[in-house]
C-alpha atoms as a PDB file:
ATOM      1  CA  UNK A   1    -166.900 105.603 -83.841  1.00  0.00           C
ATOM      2  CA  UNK A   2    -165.402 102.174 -84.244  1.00  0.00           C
ATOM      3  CA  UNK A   3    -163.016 101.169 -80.989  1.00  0.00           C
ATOM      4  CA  UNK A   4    -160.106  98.758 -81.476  1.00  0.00           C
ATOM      5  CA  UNK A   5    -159.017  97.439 -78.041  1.00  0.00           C
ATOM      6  CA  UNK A   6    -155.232  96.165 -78.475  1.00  0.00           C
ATOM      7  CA  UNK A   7    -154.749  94.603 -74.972  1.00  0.00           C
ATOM      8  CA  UNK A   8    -156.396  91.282 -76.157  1.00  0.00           C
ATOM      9  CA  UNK A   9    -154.778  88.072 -77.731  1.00  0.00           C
ATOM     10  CA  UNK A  10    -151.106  88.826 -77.297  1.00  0.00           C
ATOM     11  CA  UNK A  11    -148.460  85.864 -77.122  1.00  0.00           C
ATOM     12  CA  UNK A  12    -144.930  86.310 -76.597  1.00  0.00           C
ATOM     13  CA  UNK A  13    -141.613  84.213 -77.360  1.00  0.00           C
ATOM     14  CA  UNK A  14    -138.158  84.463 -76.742  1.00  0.00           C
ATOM     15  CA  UNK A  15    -136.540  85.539 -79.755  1.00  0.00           C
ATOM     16  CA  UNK A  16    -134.611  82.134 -80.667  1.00  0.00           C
ATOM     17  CA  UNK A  17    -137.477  80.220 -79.908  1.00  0.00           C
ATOM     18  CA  UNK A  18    -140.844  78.920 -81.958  1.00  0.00           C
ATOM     19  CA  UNK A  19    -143.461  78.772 -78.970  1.00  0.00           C
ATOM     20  CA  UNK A  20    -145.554  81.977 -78.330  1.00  0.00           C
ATOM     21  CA  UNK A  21    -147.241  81.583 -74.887  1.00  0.00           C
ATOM     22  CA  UNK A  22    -149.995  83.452 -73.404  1.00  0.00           C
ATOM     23  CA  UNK A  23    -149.237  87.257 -72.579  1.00  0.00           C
ATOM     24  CA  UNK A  24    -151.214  90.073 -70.889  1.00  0.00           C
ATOM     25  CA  UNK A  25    -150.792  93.506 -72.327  1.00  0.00           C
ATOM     26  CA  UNK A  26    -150.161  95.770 -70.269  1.00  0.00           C
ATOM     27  CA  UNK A  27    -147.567  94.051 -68.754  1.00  0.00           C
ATOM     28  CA  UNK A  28    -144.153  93.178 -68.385  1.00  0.00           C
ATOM     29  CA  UNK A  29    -141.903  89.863 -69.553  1.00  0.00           C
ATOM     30  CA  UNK A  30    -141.256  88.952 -65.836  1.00  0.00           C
ATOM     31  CA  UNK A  31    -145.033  88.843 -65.572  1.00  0.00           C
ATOM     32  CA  UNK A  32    -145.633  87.059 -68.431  1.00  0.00           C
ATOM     33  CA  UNK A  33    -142.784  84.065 -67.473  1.00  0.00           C
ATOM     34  CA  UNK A  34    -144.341  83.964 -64.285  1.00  0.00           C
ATOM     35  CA  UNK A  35    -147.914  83.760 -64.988  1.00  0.00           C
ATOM     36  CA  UNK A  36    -146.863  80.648 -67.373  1.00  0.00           C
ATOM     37  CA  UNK A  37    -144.764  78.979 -64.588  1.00  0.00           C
ATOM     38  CA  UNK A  38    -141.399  79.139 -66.678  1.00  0.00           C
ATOM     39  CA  UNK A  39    -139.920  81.048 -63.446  1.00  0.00           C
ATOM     40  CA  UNK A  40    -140.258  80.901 -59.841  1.00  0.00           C
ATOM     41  CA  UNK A  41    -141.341  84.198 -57.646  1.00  0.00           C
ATOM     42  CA  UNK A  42    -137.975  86.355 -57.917  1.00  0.00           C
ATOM     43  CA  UNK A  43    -138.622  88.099 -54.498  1.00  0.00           C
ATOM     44  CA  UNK A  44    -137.906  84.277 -52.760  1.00  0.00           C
ATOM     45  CA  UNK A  45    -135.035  83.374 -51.328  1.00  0.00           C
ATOM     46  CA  UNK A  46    -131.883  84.221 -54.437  1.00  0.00           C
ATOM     47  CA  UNK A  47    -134.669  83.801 -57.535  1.00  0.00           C
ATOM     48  CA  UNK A  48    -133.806  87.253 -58.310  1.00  0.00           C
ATOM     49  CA  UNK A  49    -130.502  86.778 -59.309  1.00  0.00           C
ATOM     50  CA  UNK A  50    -130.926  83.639 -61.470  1.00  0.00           C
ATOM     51  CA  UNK A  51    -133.032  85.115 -63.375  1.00  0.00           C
ATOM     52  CA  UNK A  52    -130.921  88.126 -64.930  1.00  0.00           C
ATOM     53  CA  UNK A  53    -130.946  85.948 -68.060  1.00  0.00           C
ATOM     54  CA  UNK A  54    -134.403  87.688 -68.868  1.00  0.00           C
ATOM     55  CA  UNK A  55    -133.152  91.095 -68.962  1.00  0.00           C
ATOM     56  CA  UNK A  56    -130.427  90.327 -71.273  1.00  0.00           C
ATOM     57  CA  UNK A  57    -132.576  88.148 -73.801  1.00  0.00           C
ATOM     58  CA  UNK A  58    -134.348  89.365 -76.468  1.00  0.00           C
ATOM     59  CA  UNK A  59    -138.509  88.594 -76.744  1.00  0.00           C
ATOM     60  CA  UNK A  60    -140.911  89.398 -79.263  1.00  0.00           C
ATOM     61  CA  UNK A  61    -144.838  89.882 -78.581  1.00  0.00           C
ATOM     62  CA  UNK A  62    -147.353  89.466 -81.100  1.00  0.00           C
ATOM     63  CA  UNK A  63    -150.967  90.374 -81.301  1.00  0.00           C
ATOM     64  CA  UNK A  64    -153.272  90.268 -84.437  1.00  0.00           C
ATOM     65  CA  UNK A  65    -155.528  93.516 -84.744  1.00  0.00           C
ATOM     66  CA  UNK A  66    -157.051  92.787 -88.044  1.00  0.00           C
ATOM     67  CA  UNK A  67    -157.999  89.404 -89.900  1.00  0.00           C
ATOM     68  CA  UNK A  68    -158.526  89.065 -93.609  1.00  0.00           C
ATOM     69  CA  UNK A  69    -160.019  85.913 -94.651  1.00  0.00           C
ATOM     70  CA  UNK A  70    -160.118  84.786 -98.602  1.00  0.00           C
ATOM     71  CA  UNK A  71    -162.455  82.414-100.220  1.00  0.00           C
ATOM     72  CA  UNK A  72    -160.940  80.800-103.304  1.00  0.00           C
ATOM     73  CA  UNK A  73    -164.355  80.857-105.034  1.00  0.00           C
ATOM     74  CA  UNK A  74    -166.994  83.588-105.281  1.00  0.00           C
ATOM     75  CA  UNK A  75    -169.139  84.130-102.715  1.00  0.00           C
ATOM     76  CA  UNK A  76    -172.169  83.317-104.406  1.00  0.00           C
ATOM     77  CA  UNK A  77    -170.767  80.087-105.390  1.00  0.00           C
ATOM     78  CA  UNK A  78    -170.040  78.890-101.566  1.00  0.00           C
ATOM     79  CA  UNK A  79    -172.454  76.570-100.354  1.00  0.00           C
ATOM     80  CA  UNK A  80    -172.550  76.850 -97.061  1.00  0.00           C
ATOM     81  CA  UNK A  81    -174.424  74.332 -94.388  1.00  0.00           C
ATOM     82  CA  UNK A  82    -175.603  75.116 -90.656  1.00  0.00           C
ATOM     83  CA  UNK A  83    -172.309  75.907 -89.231  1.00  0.00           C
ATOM     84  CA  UNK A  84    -173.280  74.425 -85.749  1.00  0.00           C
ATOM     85  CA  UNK A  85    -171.576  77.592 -83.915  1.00  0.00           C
ATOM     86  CA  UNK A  86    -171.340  77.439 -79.969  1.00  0.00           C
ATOM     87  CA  UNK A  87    -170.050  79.652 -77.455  1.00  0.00           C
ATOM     88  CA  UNK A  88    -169.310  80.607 -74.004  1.00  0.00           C
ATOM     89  CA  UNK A  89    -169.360  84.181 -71.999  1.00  0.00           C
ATOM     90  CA  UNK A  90    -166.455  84.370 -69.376  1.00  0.00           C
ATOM     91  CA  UNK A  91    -166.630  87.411 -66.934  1.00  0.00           C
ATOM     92  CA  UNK A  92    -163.165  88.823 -66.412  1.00  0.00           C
ATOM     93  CA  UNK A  93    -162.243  91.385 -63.877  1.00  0.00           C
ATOM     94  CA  UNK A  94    -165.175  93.786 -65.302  1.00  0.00           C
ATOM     95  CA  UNK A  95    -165.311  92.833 -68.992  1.00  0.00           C
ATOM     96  CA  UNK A  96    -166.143  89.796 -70.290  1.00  0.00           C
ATOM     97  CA  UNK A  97    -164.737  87.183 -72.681  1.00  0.00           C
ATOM     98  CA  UNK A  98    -166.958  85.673 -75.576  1.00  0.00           C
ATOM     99  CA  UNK A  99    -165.543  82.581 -76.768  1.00  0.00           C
ATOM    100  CA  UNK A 100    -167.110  81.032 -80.362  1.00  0.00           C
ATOM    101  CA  UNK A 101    -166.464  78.068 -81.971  1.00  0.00           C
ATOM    102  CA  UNK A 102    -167.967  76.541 -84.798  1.00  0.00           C
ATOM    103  CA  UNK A 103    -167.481  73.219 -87.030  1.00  0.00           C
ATOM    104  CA  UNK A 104    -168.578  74.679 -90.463  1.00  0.00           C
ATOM    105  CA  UNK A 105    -167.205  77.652 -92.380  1.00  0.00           C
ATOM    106  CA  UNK A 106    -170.034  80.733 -90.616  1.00  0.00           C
ATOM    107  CA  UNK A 107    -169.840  83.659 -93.070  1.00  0.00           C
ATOM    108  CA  UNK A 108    -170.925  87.130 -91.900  1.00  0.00           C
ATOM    109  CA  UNK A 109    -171.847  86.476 -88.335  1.00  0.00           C
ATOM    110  CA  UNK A 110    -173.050  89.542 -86.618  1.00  0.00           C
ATOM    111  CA  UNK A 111    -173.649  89.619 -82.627  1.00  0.00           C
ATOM    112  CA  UNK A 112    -175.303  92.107 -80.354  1.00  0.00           C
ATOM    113  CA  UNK A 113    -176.303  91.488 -76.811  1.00  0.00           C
ATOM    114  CA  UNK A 114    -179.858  92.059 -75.941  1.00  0.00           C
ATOM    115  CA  UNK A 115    -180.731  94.768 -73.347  1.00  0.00           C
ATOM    116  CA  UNK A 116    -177.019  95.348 -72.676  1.00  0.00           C
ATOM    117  CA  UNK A 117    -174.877  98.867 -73.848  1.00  0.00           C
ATOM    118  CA  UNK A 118    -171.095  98.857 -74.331  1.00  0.00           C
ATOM    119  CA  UNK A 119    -168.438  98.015 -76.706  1.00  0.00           C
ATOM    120  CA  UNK A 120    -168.081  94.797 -78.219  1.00  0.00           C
ATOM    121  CA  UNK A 121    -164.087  94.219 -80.026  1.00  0.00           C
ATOM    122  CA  UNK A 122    -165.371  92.696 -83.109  1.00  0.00           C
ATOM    123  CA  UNK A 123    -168.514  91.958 -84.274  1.00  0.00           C
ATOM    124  CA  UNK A 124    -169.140  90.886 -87.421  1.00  0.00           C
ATOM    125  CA  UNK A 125    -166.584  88.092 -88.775  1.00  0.00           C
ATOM    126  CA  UNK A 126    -166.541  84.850 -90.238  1.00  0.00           C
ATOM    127  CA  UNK A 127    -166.014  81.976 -88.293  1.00  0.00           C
ATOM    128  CA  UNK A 128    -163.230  79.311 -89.796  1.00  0.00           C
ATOM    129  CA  UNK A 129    -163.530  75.333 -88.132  1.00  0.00           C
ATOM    130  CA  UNK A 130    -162.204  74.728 -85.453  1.00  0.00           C
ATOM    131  CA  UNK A 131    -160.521  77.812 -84.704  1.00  0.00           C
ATOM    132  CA  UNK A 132    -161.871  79.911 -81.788  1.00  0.00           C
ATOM    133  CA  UNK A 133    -162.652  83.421 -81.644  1.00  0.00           C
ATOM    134  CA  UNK A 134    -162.543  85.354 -78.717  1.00  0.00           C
ATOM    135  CA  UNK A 135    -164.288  88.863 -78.513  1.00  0.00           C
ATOM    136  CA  UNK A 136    -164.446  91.412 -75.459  1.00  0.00           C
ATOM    137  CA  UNK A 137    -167.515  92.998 -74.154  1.00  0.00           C
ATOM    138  CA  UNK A 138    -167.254  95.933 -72.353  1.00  0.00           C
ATOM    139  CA  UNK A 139    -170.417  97.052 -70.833  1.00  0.00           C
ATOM    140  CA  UNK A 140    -170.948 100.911 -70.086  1.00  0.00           C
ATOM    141  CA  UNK A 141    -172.944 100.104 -66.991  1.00  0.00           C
ATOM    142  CA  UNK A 142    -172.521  96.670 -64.651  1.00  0.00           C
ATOM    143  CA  UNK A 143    -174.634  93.728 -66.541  1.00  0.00           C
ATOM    144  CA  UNK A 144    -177.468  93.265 -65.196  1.00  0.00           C
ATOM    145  CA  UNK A 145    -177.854  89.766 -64.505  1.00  0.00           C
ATOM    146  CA  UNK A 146    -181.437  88.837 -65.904  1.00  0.00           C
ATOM    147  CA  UNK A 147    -179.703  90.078 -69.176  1.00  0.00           C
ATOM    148  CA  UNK A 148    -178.462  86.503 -70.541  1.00  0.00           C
ATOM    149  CA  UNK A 149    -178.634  86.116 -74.291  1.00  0.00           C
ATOM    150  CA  UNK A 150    -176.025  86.454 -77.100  1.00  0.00           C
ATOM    151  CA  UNK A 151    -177.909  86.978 -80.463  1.00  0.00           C
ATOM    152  CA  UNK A 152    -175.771  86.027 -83.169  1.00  0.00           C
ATOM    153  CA  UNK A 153    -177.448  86.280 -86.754  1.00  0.00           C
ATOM    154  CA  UNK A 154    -175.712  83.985 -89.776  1.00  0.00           C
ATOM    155  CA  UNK A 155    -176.449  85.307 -93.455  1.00  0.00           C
ATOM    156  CA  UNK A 156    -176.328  82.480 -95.692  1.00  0.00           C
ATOM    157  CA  UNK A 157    -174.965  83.258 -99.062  1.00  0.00           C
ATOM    158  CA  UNK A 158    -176.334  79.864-100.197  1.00  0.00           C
ATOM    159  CA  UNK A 159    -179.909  80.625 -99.331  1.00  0.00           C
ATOM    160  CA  UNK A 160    -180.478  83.866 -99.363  1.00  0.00           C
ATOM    161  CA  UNK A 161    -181.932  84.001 -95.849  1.00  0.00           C
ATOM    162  CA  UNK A 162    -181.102  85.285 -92.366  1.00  0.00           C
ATOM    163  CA  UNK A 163    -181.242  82.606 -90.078  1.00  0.00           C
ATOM    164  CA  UNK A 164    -181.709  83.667 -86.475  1.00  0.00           C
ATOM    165  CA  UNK A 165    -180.064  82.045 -83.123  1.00  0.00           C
ATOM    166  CA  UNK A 166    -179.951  82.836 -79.633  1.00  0.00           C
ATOM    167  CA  UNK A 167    -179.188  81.312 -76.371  1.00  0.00           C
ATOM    168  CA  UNK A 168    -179.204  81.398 -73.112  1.00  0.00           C
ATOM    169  CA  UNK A 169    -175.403  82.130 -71.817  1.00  0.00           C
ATOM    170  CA  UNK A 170    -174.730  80.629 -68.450  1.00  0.00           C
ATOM    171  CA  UNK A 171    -172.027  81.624 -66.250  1.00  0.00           C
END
């Protein structure tokens, strides 16, 4: 069974604006404005009651569930060098956040952490320059914390091999 969580990446905007912001899902607009510092606490002093603007706007939230990538060449014609990824693991509340980065195009990267169970929210993907990807882990039981390393394998189309990284994540 493949799991989708949907309460990750989501940005939000008033409607006549261009910005998205940072939002948490589930959660609530007041939240989200306050969590950003665009308001002040509404339960001090008469806050409340200049903010009834939010009510009466309109917002949109955004969140992207699936990414489709196209290469205007066939694959077996990409060359593709040592993309050079990095990454950091985040703990948040009980999950935690992997964060790669990488400064080449990374086709097919696969991950799996070693000696760990649970549910990881993506993971196999390309990796695009200088855009970040951010995955969840969701262990079944609390991580142990001996249990440090991220294996992420890279196949290269250009060589035909499997080339095979890991590191140690520190916290």
């Amino acid at each position: 069974m493949n799991r989708i969580y949907l309460n990750n990446n989501w940005k939000y905007k008033q409607d006549n604006s261009a910005e998205w912001k940072e939002a948490k899902v589930p959660g609530n607009i007041h939240l989200d404005l306050l969590n950003n510092k665009e308001i002040s606490d509404p339960y001090y002093r008469l806050n409340e009651q200049e903010q009834q603007w939010i009510g009466e706007a309109d917002w949109e939230y955004f969140s992207l569930f699936s990414e489709n990538i196209f290469y205007f060449n066939y694959l077996k014609h990409l060359t593709l060098e040592n993309p050079q990824i990095t990454y950091f693991i985040e703990k948040v509340d009980n999950d935690y956040q992997i964060i790669l980065n990488s400064k080449k195009i990374a086709k097919n990267v696969k991950i799996n952490i070693q000696g760990s169970e649970g549910f990881l929210s993506d993971n196999y993907f390309d990796l695009i320059p200088t855009e970040k990807k951010t995955i969840s882990y969701k262990p079944n039981n609390k991580w142990d914390e001996n249990l440090k390393l991220l294996h992420y394998y890279l196949v290269s189309e250009s060589v035909n091999k499997l080339i095979i990284n890991q590191k140690e994540v520190k916290h």
